[in-house]
Protein backbone atom coordinates (compact mmCIF):
# COMPACT_ATOMS: atom_id res chain seq x y z
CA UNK A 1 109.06 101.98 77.77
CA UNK A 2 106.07 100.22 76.24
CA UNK A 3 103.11 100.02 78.12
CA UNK A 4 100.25 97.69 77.26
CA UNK A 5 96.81 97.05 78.84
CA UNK A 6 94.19 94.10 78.72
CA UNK A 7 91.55 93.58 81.07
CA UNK A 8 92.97 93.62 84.62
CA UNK A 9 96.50 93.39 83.48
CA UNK A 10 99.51 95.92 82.51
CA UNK A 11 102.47 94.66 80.71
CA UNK A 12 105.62 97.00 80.82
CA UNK A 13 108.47 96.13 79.13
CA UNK A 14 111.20 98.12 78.03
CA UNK A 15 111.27 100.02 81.52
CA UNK A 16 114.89 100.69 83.88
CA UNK A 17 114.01 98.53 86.74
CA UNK A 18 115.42 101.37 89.11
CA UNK A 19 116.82 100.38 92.91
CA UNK A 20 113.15 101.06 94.27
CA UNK A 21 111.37 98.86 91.91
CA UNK A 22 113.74 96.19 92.73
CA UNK A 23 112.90 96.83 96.64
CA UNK A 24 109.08 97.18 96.08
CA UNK A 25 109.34 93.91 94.11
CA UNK A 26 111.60 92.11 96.84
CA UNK A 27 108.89 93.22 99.63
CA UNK A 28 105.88 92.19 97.42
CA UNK A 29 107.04 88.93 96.38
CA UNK A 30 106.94 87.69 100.65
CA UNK A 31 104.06 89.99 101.39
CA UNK A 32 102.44 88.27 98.45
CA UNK A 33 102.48 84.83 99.32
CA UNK A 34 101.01 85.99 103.34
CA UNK A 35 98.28 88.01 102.20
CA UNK A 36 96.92 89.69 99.09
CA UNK A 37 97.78 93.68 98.79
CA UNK A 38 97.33 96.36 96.46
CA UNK A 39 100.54 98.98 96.39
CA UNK A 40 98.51 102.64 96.33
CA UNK A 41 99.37 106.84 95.72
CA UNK A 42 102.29 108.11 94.36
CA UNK A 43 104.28 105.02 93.66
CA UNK A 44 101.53 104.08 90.99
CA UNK A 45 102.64 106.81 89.13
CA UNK A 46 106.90 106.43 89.42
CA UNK A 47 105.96 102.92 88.33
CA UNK A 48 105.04 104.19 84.78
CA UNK A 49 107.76 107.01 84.34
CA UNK A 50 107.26 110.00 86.49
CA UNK A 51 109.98 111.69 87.49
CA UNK A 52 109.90 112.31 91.45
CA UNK A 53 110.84 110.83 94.68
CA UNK A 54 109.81 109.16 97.11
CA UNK A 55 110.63 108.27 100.57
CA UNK A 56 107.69 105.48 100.78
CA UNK A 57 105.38 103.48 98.97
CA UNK A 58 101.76 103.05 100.22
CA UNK A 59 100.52 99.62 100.51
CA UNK A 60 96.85 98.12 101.80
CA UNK A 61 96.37 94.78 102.86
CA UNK A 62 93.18 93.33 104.42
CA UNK A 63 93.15 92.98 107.98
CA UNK A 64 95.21 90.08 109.55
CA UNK A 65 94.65 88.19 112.80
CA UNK A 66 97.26 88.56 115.42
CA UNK A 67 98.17 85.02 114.57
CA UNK A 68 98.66 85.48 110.68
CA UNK A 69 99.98 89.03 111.34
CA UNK A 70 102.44 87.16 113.45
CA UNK A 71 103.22 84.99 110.75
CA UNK A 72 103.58 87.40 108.31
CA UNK A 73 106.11 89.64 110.72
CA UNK A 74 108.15 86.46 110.76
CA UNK A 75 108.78 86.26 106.81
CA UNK A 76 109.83 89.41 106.24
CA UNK A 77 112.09 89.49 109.14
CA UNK A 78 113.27 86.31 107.39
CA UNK A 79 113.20 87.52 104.03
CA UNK A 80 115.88 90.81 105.16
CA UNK A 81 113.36 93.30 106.41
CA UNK A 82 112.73 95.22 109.21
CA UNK A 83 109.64 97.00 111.22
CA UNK A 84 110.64 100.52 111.48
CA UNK A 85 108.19 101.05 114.40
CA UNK A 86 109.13 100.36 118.08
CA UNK A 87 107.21 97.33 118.65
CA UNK A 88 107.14 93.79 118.44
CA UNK A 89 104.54 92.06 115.87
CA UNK A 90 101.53 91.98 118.66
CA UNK A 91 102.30 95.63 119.11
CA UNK A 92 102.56 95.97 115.38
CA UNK A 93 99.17 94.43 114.77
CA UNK A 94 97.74 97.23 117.45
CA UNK A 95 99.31 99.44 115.39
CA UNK A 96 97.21 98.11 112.15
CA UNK A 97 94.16 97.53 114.07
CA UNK A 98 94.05 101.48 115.02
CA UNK A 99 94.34 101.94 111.79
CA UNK A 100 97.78 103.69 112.14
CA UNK A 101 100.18 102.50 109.79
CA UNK A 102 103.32 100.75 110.31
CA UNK A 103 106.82 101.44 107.96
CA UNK A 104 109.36 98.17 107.17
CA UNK A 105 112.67 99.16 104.97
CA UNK A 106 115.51 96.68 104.42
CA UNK A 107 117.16 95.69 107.69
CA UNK A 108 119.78 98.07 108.65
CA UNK A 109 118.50 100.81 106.56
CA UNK A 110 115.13 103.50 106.58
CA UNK A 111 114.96 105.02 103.30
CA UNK A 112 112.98 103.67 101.13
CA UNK A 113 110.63 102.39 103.38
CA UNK A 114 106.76 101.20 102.98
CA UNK A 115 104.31 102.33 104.67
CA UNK A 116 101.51 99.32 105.28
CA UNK A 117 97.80 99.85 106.33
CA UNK A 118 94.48 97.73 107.03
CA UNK A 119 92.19 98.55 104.72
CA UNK A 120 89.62 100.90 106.43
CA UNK A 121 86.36 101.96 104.25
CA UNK A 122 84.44 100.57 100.96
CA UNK A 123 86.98 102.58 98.60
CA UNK A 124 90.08 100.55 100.00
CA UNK A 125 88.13 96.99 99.84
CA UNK A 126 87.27 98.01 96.39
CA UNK A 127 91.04 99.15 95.56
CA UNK A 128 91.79 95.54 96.45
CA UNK A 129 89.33 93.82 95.26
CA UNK A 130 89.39 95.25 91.79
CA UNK A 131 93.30 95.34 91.71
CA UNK A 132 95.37 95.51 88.47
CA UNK A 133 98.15 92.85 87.71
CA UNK A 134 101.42 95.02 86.47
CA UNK A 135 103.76 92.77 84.80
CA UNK A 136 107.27 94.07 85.13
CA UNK A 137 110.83 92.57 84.21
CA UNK A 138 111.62 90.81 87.57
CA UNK A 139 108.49 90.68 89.06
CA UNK A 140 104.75 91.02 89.07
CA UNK A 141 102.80 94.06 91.49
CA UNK A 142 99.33 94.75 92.12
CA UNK A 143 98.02 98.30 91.81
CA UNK A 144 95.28 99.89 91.87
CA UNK A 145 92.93 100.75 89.67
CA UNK A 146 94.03 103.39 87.28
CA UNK A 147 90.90 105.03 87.44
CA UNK A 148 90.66 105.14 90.73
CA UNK A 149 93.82 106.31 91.26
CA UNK A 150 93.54 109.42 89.62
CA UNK A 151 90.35 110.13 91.02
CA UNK A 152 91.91 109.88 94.34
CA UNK A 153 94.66 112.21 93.40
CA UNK A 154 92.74 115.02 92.14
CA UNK A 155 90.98 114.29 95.71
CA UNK A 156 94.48 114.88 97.27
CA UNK A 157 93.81 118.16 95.72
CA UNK A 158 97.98 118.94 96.48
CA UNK A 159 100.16 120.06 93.32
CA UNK A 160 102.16 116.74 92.96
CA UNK A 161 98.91 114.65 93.29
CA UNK A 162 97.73 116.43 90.82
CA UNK A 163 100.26 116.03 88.50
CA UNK A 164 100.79 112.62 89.35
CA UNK A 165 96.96 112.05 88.07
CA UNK A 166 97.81 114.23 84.87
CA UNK A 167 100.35 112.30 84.12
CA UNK A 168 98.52 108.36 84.49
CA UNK A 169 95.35 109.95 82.15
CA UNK A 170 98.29 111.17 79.53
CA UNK A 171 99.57 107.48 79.83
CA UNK A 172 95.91 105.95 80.11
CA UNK A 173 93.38 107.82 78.59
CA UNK A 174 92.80 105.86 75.56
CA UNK A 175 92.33 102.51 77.91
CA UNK A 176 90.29 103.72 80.09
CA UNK A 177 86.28 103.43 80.30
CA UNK A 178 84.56 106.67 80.17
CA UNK A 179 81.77 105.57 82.55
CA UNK A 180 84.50 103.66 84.70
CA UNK A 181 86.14 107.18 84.97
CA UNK A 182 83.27 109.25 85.78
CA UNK A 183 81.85 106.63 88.65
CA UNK A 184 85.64 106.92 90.00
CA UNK A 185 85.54 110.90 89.80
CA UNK A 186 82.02 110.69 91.36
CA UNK A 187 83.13 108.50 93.85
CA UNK A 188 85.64 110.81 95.23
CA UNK A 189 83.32 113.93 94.57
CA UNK A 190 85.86 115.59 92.53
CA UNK A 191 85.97 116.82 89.07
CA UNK A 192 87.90 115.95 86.12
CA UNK A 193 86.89 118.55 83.36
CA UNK A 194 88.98 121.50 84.48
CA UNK A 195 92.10 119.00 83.54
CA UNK A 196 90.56 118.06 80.98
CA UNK A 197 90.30 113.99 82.56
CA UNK A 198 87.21 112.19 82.57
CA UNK A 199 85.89 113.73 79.22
C-alpha cells in the first residue's frame, strides 16, 4: 500500500479494498451528497492498515433540520440502508438533537453498522471543517485530521487507542507539522513525548 499526502488530500493506492471499506464507501457516497461529514476514531486508522475490528465506524455531520434530516433518512432508506434505532426519522432527529447517536447498517443486517452524531463542541466543528480528502480505489472519504486524530486517541487514554495513534504517527510522522501536532496534543491536554509523538 502506498500512501501519499499533499495539502488536505491522501492518495492510497495499492490498498485491499476490504468488505467494510466497500460499505463505508457505499454509505458515504449518499450521505455525501445530503450533507458534508467527516468519518472519526478507530476507522481512521483500519483505513491505512491496522489490523483490528470493528463493529462501527464513527461519523459527524453538522446538525440537520427535521426537514433535511427527513430528507436525508429518505436516501439512505433508498439507497439499501437501514436505521438501527426504533424510531422513525422525526424520532431519529430527537435522537441527534440530544446528542445521542443513531446506528444505520445495510438493510436486513447489523454488523457493520455506523454510528452517526451532530457535531457537539469547537473540536468536532473543527474536525469538519478542516477535514482531509482520502482518495481510495472506488471511492473518495473524508477524515479527519491526522493530527487531530491521534491527539484524540492518546486522549482516549485506552490500550487500542493508543495503539491506533502509534500506529497513524509511524505512517505520518514525516507529513506532519510539528507545531500542527503540538496545538493538536495541547488541544486535548495530553502528551505525546512518552510515545515518542509530537517531537
Amino acid at each position: 500500500m502506498d500512501v501519499r499526502c499533499s495539502d488536505k488530500r491522501i492518495v492510497v493506492s495499492g490498498k485491499y479494498i476490504t468488505l467494510l471499506d466497500r460499505f463505508v464507501q457505499d454509505f458515504v457516497r449518499i450521505l455525501g451528497q445530503e450533507t458534508p461529514y467527516v468519518i472519526v476514531s478507530g476507522f481512521v486508522a483500519i483505513l491505512f492498515g491496522r489490523s483490528r475490528g470493528t463493529e462501527d465506524v464513527d461519523v459527524l455531520i453538522p446538525r440537520l433540520t427535521p426537514e433535511d434530516f427527513a430528507h436525508l433518512h429518505r436516501a439512505l432508506v433508498k439507497g439499501g440502508f437501514a436505521f438501527l434505532n426504533e424510531e422513525d426519522a422525526d424520532g431519529l432527529s430527537e435522537m441527534l438533537e440530544r446528542n445521542r447517536p443513531i446506528r444505520i447498517a445495510r438493510a436486513g443486517q447489523i454488523i457493520p453498522n455506523i454510528e452517526m452524531k451532530f457535531i457537539k463542541d469547537d473540536v468536532d466543528r473543527l474536525v469538519l471543517k478542516d477535514h482531509l480528502e482520502l482518495e481510495l480505489p472506488g471511492g473518495d472519504l473524508c477524515i479527519s485530521p491526522i493530527d487531530i486524530q491521534i491527539a484524540y486517541n492518546l486522549f482516549l487514554g485506552g490500550r487500542k487507542d493508543i495503539e491506533d495513534a502509534l500506529y497513524l504517527w509511524e505512517i505520518f510522522r514525516d507529513d506532519l507539522d510539528t507545531a500542527a501536532m503540538t496545538r493538536a496534543l495541547d488541544l486535548f491536554g495530553v502528551r505525546g513525548d512518552e510515545y515518542g509523538i509530537g517531537v
